[in-house]
C-alpha atoms as a PDB file:
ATOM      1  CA  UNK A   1      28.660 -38.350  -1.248  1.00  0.00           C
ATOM      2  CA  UNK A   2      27.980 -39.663  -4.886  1.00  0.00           C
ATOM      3  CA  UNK A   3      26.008 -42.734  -5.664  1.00  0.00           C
ATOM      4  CA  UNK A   4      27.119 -46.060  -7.305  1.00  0.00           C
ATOM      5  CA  UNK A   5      23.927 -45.953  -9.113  1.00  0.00           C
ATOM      6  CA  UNK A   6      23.677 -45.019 -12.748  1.00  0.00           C
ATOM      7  CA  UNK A   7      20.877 -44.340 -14.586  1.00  0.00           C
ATOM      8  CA  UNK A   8      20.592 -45.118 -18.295  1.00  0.00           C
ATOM      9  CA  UNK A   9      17.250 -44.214 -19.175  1.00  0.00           C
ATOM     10  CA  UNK A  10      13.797 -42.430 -17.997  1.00  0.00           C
ATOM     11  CA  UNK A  11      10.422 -42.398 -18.892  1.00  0.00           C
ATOM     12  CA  UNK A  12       6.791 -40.931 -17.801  1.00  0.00           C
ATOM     13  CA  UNK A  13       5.146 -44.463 -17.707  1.00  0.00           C
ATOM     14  CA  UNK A  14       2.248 -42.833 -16.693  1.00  0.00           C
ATOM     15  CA  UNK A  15       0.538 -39.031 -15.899  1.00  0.00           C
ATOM     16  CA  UNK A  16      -2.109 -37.117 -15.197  1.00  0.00           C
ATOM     17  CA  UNK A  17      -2.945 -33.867 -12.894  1.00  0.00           C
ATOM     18  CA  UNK A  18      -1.836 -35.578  -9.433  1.00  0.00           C
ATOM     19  CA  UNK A  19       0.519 -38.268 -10.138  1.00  0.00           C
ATOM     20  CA  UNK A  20       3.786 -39.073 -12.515  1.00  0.00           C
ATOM     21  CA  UNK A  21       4.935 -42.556 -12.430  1.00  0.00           C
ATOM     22  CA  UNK A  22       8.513 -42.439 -13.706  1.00  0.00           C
ATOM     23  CA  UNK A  23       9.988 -46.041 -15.153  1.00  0.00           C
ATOM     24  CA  UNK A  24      13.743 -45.207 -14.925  1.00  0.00           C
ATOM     25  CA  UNK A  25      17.006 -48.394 -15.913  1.00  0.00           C
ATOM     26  CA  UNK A  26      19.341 -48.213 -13.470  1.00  0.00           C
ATOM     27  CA  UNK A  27      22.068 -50.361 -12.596  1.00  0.00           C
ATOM     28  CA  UNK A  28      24.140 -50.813  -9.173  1.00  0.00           C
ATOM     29  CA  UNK A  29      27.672 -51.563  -8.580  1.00  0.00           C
ATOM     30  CA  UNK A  30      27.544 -55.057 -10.127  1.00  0.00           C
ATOM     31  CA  UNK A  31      26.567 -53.187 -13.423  1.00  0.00           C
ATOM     32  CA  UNK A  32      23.123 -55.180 -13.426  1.00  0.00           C
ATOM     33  CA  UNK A  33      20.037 -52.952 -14.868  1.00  0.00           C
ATOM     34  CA  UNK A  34      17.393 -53.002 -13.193  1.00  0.00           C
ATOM     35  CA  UNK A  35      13.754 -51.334 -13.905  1.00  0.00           C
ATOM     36  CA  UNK A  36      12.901 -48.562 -11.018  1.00  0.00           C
ATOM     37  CA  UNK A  37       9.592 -46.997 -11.013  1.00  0.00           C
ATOM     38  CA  UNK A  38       8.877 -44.353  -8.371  1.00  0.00           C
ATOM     39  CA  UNK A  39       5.608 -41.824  -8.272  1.00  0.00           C
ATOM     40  CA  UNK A  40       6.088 -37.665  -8.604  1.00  0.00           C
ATOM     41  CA  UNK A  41       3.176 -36.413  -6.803  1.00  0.00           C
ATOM     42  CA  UNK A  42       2.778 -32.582  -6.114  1.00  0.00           C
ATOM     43  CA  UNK A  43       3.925 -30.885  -3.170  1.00  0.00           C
ATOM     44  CA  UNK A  44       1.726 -30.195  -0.370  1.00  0.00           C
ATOM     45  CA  UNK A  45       1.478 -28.228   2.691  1.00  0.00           C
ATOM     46  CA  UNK A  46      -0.155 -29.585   6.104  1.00  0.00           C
ATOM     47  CA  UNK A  47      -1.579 -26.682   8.714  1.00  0.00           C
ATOM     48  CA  UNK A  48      -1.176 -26.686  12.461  1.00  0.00           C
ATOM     49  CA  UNK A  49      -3.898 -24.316  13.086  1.00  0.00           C
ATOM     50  CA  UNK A  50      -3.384 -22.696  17.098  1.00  0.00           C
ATOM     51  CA  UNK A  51      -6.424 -20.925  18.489  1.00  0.00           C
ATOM     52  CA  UNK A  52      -6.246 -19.017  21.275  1.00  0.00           C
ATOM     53  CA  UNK A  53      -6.326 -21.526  24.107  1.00  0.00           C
ATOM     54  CA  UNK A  54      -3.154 -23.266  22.628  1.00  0.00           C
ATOM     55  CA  UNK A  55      -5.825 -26.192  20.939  1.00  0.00           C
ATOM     56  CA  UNK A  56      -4.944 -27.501  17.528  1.00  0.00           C
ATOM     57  CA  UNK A  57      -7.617 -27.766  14.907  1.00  0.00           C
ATOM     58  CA  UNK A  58      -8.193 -31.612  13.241  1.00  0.00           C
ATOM     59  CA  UNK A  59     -10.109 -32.183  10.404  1.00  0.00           C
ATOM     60  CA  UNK A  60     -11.958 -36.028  10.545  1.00  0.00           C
ATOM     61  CA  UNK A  61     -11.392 -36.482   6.481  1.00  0.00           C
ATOM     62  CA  UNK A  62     -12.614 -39.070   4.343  1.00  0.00           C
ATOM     63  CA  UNK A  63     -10.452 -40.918   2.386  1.00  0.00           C
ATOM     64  CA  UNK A  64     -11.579 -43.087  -0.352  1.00  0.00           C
ATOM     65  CA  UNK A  65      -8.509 -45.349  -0.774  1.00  0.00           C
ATOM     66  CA  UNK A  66      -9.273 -46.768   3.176  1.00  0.00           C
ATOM     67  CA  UNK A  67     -13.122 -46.356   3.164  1.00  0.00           C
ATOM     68  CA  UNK A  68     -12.955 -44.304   5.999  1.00  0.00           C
ATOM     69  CA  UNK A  69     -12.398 -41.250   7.938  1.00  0.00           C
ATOM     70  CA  UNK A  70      -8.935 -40.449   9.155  1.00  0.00           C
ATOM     71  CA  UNK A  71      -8.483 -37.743  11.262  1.00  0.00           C
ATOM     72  CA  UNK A  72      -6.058 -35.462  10.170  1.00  0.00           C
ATOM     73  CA  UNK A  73      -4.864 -31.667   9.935  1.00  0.00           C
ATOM     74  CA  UNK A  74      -6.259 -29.791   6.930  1.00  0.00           C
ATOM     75  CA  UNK A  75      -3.705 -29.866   4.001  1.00  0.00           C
ATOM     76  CA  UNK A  76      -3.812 -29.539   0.270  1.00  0.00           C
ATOM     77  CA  UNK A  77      -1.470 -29.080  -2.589  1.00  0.00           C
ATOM     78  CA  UNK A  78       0.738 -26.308  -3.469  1.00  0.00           C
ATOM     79  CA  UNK A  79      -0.344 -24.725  -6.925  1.00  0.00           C
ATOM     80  CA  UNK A  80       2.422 -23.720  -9.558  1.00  0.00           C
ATOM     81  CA  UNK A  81       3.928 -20.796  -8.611  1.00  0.00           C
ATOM     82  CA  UNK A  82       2.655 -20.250  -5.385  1.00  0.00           C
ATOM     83  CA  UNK A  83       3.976 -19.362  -1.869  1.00  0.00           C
ATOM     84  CA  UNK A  84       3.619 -22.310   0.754  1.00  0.00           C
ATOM     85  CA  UNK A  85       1.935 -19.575   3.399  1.00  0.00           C
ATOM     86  CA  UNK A  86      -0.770 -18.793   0.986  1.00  0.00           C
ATOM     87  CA  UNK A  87      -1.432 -22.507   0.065  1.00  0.00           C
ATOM     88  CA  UNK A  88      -1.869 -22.833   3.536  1.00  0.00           C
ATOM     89  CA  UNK A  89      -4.470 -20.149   4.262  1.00  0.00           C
ATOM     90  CA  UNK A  90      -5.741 -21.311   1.198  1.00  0.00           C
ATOM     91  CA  UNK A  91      -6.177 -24.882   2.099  1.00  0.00           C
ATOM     92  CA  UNK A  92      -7.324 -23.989   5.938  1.00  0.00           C
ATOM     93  CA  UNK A  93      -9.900 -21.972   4.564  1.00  0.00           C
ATOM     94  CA  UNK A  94     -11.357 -23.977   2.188  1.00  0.00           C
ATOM     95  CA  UNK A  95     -11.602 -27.318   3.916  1.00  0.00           C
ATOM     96  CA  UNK A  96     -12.027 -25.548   7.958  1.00  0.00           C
ATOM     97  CA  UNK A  97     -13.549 -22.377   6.764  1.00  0.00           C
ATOM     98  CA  UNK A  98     -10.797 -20.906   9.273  1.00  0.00           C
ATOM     99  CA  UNK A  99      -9.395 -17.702   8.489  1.00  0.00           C
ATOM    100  CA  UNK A 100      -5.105 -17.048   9.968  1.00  0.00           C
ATOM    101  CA  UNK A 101      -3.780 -14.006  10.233  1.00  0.00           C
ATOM    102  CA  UNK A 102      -0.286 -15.405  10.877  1.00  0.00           C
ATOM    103  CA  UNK A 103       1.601 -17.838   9.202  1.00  0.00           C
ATOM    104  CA  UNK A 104       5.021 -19.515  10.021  1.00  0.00           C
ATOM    105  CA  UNK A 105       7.187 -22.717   8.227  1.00  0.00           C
ATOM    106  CA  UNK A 106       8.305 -24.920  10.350  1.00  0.00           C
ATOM    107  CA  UNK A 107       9.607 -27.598   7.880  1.00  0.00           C
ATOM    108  CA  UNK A 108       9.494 -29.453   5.092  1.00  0.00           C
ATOM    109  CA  UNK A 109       9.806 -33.281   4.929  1.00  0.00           C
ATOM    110  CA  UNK A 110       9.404 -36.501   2.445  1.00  0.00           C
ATOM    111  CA  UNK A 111       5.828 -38.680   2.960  1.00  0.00           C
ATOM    112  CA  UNK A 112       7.746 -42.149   1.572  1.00  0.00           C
ATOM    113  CA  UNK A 113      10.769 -41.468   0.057  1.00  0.00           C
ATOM    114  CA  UNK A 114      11.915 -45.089  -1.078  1.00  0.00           C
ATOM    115  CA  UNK A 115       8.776 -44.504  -3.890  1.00  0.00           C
ATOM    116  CA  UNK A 116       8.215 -41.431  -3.741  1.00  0.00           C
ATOM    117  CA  UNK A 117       9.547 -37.398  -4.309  1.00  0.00           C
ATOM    118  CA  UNK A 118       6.333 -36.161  -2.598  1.00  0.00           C
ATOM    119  CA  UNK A 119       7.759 -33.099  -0.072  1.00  0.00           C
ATOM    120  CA  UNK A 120       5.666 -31.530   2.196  1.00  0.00           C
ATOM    121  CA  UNK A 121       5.828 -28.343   4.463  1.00  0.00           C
ATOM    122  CA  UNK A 122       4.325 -28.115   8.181  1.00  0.00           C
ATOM    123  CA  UNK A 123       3.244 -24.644   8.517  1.00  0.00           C
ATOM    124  CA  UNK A 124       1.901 -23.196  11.984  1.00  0.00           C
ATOM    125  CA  UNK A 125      -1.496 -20.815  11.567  1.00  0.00           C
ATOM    126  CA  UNK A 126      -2.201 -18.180  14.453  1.00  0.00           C
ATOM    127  CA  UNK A 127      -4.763 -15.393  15.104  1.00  0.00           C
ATOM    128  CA  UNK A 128      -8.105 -17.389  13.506  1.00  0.00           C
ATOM    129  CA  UNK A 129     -11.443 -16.283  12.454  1.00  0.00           C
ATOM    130  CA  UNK A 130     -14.098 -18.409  11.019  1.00  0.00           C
ATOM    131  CA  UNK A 131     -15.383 -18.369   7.987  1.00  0.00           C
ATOM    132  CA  UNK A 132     -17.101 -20.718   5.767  1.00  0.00           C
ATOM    133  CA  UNK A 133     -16.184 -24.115   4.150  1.00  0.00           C
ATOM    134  CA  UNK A 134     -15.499 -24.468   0.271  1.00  0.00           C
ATOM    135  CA  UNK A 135     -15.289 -28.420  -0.468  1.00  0.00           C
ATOM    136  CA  UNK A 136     -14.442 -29.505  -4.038  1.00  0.00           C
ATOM    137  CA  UNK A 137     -16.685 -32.300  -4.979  1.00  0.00           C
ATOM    138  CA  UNK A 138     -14.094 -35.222  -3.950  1.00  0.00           C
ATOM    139  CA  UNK A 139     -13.951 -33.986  -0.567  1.00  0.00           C
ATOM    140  CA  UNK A 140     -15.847 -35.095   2.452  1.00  0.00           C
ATOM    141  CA  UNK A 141     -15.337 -33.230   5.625  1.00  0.00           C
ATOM    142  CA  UNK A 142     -16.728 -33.089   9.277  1.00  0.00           C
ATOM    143  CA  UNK A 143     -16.850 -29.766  10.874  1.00  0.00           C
ATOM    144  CA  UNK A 144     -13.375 -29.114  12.144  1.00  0.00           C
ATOM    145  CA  UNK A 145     -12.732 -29.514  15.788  1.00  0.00           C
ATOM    146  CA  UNK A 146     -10.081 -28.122  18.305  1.00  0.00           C
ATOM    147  CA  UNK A 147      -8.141 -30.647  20.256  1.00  0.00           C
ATOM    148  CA  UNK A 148      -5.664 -29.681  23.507  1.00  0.00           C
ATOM    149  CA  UNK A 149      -1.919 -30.669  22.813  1.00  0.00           C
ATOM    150  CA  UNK A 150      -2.805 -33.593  25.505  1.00  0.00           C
ATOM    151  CA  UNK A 151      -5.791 -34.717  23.670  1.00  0.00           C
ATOM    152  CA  UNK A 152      -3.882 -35.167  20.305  1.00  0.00           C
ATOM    153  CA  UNK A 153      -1.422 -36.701  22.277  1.00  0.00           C
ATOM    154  CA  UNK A 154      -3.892 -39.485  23.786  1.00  0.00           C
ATOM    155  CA  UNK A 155      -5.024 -39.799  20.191  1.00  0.00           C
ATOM    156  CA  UNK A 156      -1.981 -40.532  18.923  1.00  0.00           C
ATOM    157  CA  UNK A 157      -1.114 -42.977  21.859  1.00  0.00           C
ATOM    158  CA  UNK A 158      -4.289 -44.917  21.464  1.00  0.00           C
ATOM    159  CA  UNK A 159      -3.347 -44.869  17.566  1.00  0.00           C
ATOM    160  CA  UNK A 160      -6.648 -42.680  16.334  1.00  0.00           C
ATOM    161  CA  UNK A 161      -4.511 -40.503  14.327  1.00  0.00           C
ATOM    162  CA  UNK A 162      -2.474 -42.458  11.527  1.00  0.00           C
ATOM    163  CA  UNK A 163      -1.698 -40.012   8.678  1.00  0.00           C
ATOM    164  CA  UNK A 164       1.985 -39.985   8.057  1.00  0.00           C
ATOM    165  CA  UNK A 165       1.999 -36.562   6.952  1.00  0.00           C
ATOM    166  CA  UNK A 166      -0.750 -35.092  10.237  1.00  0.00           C
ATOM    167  CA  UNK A 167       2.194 -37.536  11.981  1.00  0.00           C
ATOM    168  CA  UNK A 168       4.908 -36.285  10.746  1.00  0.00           C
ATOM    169  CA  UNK A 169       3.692 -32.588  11.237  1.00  0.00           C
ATOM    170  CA  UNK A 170       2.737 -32.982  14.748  1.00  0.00           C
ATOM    171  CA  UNK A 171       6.018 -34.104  15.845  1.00  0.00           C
ATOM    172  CA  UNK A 172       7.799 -31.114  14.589  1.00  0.00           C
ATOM    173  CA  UNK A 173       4.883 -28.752  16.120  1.00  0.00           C
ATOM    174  CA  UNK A 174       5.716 -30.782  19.694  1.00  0.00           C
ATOM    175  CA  UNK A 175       9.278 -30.416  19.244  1.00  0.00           C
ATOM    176  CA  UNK A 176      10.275 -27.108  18.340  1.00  0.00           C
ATOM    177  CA  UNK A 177       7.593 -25.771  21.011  1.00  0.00           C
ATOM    178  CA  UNK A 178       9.206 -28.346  23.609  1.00  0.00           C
ATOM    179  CA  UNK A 179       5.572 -29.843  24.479  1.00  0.00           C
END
């Protein structure tokens, strides 16, 4: 299917290491243009890590835009160039100090796609060691904690877990395991 929308012109209006904000002229069917910004912000892969008694690990993150924790799974950009199941052992290591053996894609998705072409992947983690924690200075992280699939589910019910993306994740964990 094509689009009645045309674009005429676009521009970085803004840029740094994290975030592109794109100014593009666009007109719809009636021919009027019209200024459309949207945000390019890297793609980024969320972890379901599985221990061995079928618990999920959550990370209780804290996230400077809301002033608060959120509790979330562990996640963190994909670098140039590199495969989504090593950004994931990557990012599960360095923010749960857990170490997977096993790695598996289960999707990728879009976090708000009316602003943004963020994508992310939900990737499943299996056979885990422990290791240490490596934070970057921005990040502030309790000690990860293992949750039953009925204790995330209570969580989410009783609305303690609100990150699109942890969300978003979940739900495709639940439903391609039938849980």
């Amino acid at each position: 299917m094509n689009s009645k929308l045309k674009t005429f012109s676009s521009i970085i209006d803004y840029e740094n290491k994290w975030i592109k904000v794109f100014k593009n002229i666009v007109s719809g069917s009636d021919n009027q243009k019209l200024d459309f910004y949207y945000v390019s912000l890297n793609t980024f892969v969320k972890v379901i890590a599985v221990n061995d008694k079928n618990e999920i690990a959550l990370i209780n993150n804290f996230r400077y835009i809301l002033q608060s924790y959120q509790l979330e799974l562990p996640a963190g950009i994909i670098e140039k160039g590199e495969k989504i199941e090593n950004a994931a052992l990557r990012e599960l290591s360095e923010e749960t100090g857990i170490i997977a053996q096993n790695t598996k894609i289960m999707g990728e998705f879009f976090t708000t796609n009316g602003v943004s072409d963020q994508k992310g992947y939900g990737v499943i983690a299996s056979k885990l060691s422990f290791g240490e924690t490596h934070l970057d200075s921005l990040e502030e992280i309790e000690p990860v904690k293992f949750y039953s699939i009925s204790e995330i589910k209570k969580l989410i019910a009783k609305n303690f877990i609100k990150d699109g993306p942890t969300l978003t994740v979940l739900s495709m964990y639940f439903s391609q395991n039938n849980l």
